[in-house]
N, C-alpha and C. Protein backbone atom coordinates (compact mmCIF):
# COMPACT_ATOMS: atom_id res chain seq x y z
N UNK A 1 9.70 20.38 56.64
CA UNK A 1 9.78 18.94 56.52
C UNK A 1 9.85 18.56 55.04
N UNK A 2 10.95 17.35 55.05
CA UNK A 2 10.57 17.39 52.99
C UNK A 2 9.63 16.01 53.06
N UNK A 3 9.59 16.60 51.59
CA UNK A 3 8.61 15.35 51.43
C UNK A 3 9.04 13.67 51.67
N UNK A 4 7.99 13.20 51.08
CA UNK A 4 8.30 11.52 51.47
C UNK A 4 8.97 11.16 49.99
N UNK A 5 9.62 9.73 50.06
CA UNK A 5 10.14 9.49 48.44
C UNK A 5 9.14 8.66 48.24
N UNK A 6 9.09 8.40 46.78
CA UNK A 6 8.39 7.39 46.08
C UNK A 6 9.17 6.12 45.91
N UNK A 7 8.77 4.89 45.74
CA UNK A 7 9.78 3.81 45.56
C UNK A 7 8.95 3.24 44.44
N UNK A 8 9.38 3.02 43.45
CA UNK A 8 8.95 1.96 42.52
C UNK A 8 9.68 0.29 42.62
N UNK A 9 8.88 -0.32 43.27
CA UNK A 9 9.73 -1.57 43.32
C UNK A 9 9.03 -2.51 42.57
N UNK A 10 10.25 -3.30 41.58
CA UNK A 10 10.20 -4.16 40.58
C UNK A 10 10.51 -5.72 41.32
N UNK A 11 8.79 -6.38 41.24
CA UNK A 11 9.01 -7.78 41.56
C UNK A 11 8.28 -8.60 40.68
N UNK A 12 9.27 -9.68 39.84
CA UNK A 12 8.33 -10.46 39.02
C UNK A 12 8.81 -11.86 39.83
N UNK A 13 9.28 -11.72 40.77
CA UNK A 13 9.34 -12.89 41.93
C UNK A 13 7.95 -12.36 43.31
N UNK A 14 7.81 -13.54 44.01
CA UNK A 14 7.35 -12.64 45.18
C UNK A 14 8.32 -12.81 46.64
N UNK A 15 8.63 -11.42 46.38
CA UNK A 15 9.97 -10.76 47.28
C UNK A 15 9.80 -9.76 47.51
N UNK A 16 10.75 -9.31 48.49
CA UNK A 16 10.86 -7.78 48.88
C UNK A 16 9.79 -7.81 50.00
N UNK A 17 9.23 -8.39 50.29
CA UNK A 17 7.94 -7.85 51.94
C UNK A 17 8.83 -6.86 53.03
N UNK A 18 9.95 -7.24 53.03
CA UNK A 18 10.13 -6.91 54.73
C UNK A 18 11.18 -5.44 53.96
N UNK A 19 11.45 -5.06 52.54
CA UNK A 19 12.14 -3.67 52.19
C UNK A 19 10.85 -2.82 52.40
N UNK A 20 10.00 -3.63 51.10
CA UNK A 20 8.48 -2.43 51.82
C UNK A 20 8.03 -2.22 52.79
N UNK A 21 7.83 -3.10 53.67
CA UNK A 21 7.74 -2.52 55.20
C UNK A 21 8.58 -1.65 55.56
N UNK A 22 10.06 -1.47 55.41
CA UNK A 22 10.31 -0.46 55.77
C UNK A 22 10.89 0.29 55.29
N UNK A 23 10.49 0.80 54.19
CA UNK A 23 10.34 1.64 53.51
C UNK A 23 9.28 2.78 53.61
N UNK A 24 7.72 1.82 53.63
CA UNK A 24 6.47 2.73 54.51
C UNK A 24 6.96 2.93 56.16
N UNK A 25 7.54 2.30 56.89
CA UNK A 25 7.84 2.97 58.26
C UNK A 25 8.45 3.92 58.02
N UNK A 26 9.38 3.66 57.29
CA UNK A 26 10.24 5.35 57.03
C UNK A 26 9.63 6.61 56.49
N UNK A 27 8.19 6.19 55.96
CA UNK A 27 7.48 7.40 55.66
C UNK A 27 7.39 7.36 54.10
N UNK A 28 7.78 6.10 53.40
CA UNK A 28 7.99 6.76 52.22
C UNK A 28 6.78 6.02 51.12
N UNK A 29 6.30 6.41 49.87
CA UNK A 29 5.39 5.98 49.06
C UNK A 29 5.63 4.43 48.16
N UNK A 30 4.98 3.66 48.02
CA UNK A 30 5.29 2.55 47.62
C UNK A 30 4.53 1.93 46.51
N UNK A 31 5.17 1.60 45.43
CA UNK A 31 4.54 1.47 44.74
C UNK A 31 5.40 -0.09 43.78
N UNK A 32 4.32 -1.08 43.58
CA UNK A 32 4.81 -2.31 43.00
C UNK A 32 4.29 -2.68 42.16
N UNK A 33 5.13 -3.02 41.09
CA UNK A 33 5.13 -3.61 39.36
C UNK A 33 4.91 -5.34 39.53
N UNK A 34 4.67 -6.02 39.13
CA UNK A 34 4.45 -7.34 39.29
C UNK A 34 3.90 -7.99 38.41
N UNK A 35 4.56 -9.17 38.53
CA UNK A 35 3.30 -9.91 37.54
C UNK A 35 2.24 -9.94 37.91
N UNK A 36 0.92 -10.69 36.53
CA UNK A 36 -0.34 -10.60 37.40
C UNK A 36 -0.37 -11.51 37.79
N UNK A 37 0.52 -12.67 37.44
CA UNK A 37 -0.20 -14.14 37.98
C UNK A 37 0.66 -13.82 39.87
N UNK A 38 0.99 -12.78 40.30
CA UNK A 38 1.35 -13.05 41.63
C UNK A 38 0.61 -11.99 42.13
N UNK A 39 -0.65 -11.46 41.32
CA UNK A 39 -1.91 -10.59 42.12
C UNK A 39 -2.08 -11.07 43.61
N UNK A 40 -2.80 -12.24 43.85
CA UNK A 40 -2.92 -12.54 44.88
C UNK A 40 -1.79 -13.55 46.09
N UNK A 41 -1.04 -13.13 46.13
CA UNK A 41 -0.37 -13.56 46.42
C UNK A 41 0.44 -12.39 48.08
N UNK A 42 0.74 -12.69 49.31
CA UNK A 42 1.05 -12.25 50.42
C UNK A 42 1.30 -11.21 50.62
N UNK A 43 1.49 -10.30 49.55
CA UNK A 43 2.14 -8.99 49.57
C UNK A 43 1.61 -8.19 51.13
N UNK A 44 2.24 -7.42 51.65
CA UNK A 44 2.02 -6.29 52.88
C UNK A 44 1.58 -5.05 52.20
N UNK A 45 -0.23 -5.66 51.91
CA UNK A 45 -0.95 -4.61 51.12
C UNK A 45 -0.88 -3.54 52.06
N UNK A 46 -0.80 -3.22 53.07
CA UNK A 46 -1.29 -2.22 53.90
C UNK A 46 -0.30 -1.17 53.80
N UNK A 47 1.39 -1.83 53.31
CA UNK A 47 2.14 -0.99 53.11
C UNK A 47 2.60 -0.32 51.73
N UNK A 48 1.89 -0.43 50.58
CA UNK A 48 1.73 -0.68 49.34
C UNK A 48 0.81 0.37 49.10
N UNK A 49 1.17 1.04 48.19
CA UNK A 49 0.23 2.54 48.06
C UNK A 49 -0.47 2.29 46.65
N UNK A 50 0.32 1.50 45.66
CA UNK A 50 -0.75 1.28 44.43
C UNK A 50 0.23 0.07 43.68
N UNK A 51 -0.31 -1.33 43.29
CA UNK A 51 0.16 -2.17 42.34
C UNK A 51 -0.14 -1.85 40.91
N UNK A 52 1.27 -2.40 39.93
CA UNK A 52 0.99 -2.25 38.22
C UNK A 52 0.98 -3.78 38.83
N UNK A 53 0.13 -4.10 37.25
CA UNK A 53 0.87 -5.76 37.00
C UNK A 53 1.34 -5.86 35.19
N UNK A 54 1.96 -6.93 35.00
CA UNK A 54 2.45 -7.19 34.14
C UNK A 54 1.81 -8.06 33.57
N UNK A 55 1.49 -8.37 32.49
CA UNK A 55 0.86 -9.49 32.05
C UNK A 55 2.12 -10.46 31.45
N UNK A 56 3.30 -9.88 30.96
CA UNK A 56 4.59 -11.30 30.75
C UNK A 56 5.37 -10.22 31.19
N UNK A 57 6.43 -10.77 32.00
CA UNK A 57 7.97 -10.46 32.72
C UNK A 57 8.41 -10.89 31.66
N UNK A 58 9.20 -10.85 30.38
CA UNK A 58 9.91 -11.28 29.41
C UNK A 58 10.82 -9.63 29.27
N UNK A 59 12.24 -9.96 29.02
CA UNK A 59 12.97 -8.22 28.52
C UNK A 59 12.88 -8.06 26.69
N UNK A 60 11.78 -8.97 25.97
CA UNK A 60 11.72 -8.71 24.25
C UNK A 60 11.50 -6.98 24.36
N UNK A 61 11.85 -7.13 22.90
CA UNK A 61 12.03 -5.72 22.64
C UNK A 61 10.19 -4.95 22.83
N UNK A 62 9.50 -5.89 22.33
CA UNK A 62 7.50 -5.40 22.08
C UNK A 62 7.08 -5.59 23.63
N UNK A 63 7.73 -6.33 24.76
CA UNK A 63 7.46 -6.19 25.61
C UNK A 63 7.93 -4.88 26.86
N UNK A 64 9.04 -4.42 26.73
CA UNK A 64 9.92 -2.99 26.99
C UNK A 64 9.07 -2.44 26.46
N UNK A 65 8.64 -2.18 25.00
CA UNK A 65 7.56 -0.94 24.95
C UNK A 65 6.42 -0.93 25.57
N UNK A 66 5.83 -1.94 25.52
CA UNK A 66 4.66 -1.75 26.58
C UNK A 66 4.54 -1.73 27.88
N UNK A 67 6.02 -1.79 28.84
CA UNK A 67 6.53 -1.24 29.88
C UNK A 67 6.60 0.36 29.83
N UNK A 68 7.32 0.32 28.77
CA UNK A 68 7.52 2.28 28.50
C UNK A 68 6.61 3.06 28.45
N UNK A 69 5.54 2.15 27.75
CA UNK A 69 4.32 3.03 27.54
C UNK A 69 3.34 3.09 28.78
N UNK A 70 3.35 2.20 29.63
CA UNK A 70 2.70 1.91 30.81
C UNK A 70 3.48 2.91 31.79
N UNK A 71 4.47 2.80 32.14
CA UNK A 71 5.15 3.76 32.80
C UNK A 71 5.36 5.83 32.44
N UNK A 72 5.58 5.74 31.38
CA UNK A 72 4.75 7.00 30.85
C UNK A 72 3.30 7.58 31.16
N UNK A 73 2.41 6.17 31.09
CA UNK A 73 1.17 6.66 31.78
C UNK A 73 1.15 7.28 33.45
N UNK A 74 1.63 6.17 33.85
CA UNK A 74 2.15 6.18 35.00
C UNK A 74 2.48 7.44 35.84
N UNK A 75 3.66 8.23 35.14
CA UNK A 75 4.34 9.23 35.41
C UNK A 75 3.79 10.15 34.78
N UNK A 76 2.66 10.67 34.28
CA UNK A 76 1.57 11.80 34.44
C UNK A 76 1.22 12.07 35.55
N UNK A 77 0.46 11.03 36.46
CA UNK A 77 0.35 11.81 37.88
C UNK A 77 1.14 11.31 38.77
N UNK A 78 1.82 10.63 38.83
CA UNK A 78 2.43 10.65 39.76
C UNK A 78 4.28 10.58 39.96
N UNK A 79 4.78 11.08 40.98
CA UNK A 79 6.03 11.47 40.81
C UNK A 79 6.79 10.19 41.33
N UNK A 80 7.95 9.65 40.90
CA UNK A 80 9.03 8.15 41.33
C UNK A 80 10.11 8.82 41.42
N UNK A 81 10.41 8.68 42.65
CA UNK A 81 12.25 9.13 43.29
C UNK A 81 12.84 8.51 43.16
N UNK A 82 12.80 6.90 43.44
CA UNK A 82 13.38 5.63 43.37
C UNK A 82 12.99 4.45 42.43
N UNK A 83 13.61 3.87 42.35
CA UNK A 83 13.29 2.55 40.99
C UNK A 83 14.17 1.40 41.77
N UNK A 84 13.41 0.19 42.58
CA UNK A 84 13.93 -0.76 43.50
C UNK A 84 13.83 -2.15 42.67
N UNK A 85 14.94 -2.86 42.42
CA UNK A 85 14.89 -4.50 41.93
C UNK A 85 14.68 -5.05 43.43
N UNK A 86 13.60 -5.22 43.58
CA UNK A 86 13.48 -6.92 45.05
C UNK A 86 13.88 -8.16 44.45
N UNK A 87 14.57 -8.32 43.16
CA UNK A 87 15.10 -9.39 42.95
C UNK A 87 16.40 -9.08 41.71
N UNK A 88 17.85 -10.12 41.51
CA UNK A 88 18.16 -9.90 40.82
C UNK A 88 17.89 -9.77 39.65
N UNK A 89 16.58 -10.57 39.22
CA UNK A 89 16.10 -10.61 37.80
C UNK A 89 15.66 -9.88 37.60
N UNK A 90 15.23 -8.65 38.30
CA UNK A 90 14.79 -7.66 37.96
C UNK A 90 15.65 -6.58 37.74
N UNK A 91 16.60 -6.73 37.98
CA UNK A 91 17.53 -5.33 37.61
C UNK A 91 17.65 -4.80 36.57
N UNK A 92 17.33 -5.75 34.76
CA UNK A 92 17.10 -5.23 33.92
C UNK A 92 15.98 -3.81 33.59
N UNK A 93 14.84 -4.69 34.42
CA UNK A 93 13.44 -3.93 34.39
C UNK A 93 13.97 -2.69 35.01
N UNK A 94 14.03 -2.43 36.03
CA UNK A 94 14.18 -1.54 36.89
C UNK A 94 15.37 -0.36 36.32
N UNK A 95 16.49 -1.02 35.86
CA UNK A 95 17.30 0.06 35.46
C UNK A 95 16.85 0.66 34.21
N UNK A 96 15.95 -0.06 33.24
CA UNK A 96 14.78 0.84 32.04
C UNK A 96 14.10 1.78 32.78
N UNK A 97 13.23 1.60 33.93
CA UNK A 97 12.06 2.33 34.60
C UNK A 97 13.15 3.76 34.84
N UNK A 98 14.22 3.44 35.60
CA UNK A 98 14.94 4.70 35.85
C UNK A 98 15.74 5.44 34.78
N UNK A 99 15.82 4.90 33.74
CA UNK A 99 16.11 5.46 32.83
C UNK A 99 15.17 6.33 32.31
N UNK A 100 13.54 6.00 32.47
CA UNK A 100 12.70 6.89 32.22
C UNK A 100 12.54 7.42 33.13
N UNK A 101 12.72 7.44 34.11
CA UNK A 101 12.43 8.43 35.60
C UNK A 101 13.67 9.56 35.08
N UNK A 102 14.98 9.43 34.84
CA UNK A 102 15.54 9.94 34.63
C UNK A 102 15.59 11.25 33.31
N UNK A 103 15.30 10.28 32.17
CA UNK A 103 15.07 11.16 31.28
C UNK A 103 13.74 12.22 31.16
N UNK A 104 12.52 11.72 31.80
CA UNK A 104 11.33 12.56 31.80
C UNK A 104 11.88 13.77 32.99
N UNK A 105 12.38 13.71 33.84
CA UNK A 105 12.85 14.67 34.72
C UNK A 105 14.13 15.79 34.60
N UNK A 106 15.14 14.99 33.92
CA UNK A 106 16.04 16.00 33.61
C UNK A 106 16.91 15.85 32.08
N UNK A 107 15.85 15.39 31.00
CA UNK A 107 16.25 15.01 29.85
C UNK A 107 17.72 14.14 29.44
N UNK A 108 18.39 13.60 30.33
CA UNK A 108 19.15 13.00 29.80
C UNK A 108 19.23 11.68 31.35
N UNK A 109 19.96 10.89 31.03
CA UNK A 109 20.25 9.57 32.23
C UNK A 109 21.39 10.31 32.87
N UNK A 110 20.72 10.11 34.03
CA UNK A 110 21.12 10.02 35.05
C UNK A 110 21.34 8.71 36.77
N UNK A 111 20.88 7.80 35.70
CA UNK A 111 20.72 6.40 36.90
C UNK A 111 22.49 6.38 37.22
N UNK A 112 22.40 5.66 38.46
CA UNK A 112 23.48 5.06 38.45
C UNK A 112 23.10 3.80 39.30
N UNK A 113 24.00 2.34 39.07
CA UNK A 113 23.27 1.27 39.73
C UNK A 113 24.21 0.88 40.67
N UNK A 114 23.38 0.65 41.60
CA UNK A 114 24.31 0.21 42.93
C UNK A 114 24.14 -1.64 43.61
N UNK A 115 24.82 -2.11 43.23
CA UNK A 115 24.81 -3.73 43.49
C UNK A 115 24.11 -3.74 44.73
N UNK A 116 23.60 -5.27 44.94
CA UNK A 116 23.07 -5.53 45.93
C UNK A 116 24.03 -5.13 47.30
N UNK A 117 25.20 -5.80 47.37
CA UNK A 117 25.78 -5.58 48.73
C UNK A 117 25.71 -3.97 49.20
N UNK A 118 25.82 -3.38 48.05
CA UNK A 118 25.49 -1.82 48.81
C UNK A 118 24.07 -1.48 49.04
N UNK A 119 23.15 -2.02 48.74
CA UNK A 119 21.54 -2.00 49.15
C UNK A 119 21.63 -2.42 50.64
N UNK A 120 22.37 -3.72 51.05
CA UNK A 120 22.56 -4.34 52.45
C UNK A 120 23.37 -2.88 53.15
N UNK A 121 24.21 -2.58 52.84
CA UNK A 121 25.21 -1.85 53.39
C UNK A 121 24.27 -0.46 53.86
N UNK A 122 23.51 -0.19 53.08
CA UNK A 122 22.45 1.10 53.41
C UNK A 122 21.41 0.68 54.63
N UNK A 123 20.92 -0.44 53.96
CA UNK A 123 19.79 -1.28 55.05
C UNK A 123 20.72 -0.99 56.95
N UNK A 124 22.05 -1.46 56.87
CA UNK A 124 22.49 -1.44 58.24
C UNK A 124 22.34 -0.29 58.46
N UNK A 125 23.07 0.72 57.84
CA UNK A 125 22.97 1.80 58.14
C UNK A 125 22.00 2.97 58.52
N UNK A 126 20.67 2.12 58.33
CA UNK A 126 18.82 2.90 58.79
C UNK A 126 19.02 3.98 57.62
N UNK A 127 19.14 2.96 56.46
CA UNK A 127 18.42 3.69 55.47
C UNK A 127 17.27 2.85 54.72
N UNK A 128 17.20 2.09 54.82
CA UNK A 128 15.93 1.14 54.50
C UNK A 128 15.83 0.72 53.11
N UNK A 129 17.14 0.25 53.00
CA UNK A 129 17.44 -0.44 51.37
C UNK A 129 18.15 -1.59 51.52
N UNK A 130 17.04 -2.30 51.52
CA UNK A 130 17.64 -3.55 51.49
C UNK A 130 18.31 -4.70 50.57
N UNK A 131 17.41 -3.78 49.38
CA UNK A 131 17.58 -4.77 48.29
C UNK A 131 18.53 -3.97 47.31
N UNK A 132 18.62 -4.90 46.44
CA UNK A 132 19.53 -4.22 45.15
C UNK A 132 19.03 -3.45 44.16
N UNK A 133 19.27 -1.76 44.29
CA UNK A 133 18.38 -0.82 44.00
C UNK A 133 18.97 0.06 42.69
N UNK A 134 18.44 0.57 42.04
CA UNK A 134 18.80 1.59 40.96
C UNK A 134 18.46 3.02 41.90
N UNK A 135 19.26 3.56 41.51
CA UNK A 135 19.17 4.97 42.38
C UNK A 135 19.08 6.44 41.13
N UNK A 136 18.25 7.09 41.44
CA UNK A 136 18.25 8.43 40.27
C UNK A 136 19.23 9.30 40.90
N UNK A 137 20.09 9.65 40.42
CA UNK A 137 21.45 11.10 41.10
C UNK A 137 20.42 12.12 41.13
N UNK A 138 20.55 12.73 41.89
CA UNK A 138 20.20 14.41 41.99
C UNK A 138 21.00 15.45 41.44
């Protein structure tokens, strides 16, 4: 049996409930970046394996590093297969995160980004991507 994937999904909206749901039905690990001011806020904790928060969603350059550096922490213990935008505004964020998923794993980028309509196009297909996702190549 292989293993389960990891999803890192990037929401500085509150979105994405019903990708993480099934994403954990499908078996897979979940994990969400967020702002803090949307800590408390509806999320489907039960399907949610560990929240970051953000203290500012801004793309400045002093704010990316302290993404980088947070995510570096991050990726000491634990392993990210996937890097998910639940919103378009997040696709910046998200395609950085996989750029470091990418480079800590096989020293050079390897993302490639796949627009939303092909996130839908997977979702029909029972792959459980609903949203508009950054994908790491193998």
């Amino acid at each position: 049996m292989s293993k389960p994937l990891t999803f890192l999904c990037v929401a500085t909206f509150f979105k994405g409930a019903d990708f993480i749901r099934t994403a954990k039905a499908l078996g897979a690990n979940v994990f969400v970046i967020t702002k803090k001011s949307l800590e408390h806020e509806a999320w489907p904790r039960e399907c949610i394996d560990e929240f970051f928060y953000l203290e500012h969603d801004n793309n400045t350059p002093d704010n990316m590093d302290i993404l980088r550096e947070g995510l570096a922490y991050v990726m000491r213990s634990r392993k990210i297969d996937r890097v998910v935008s639940l919103d378009d505004f997040d696709v910046e964020k998200a395609a950085f995160f996989a750029r470091g998923v990418s480079y800590s794993r096989h020293g050079a980028n390897n993302c490639q980004v796949l627009p939303r309509q092909i996130g839908h196009a997977y979702a029909r297909a029972g792959r459980g991507n609903s949203s508009a996702c950054i994908q790491r190549g193998f």
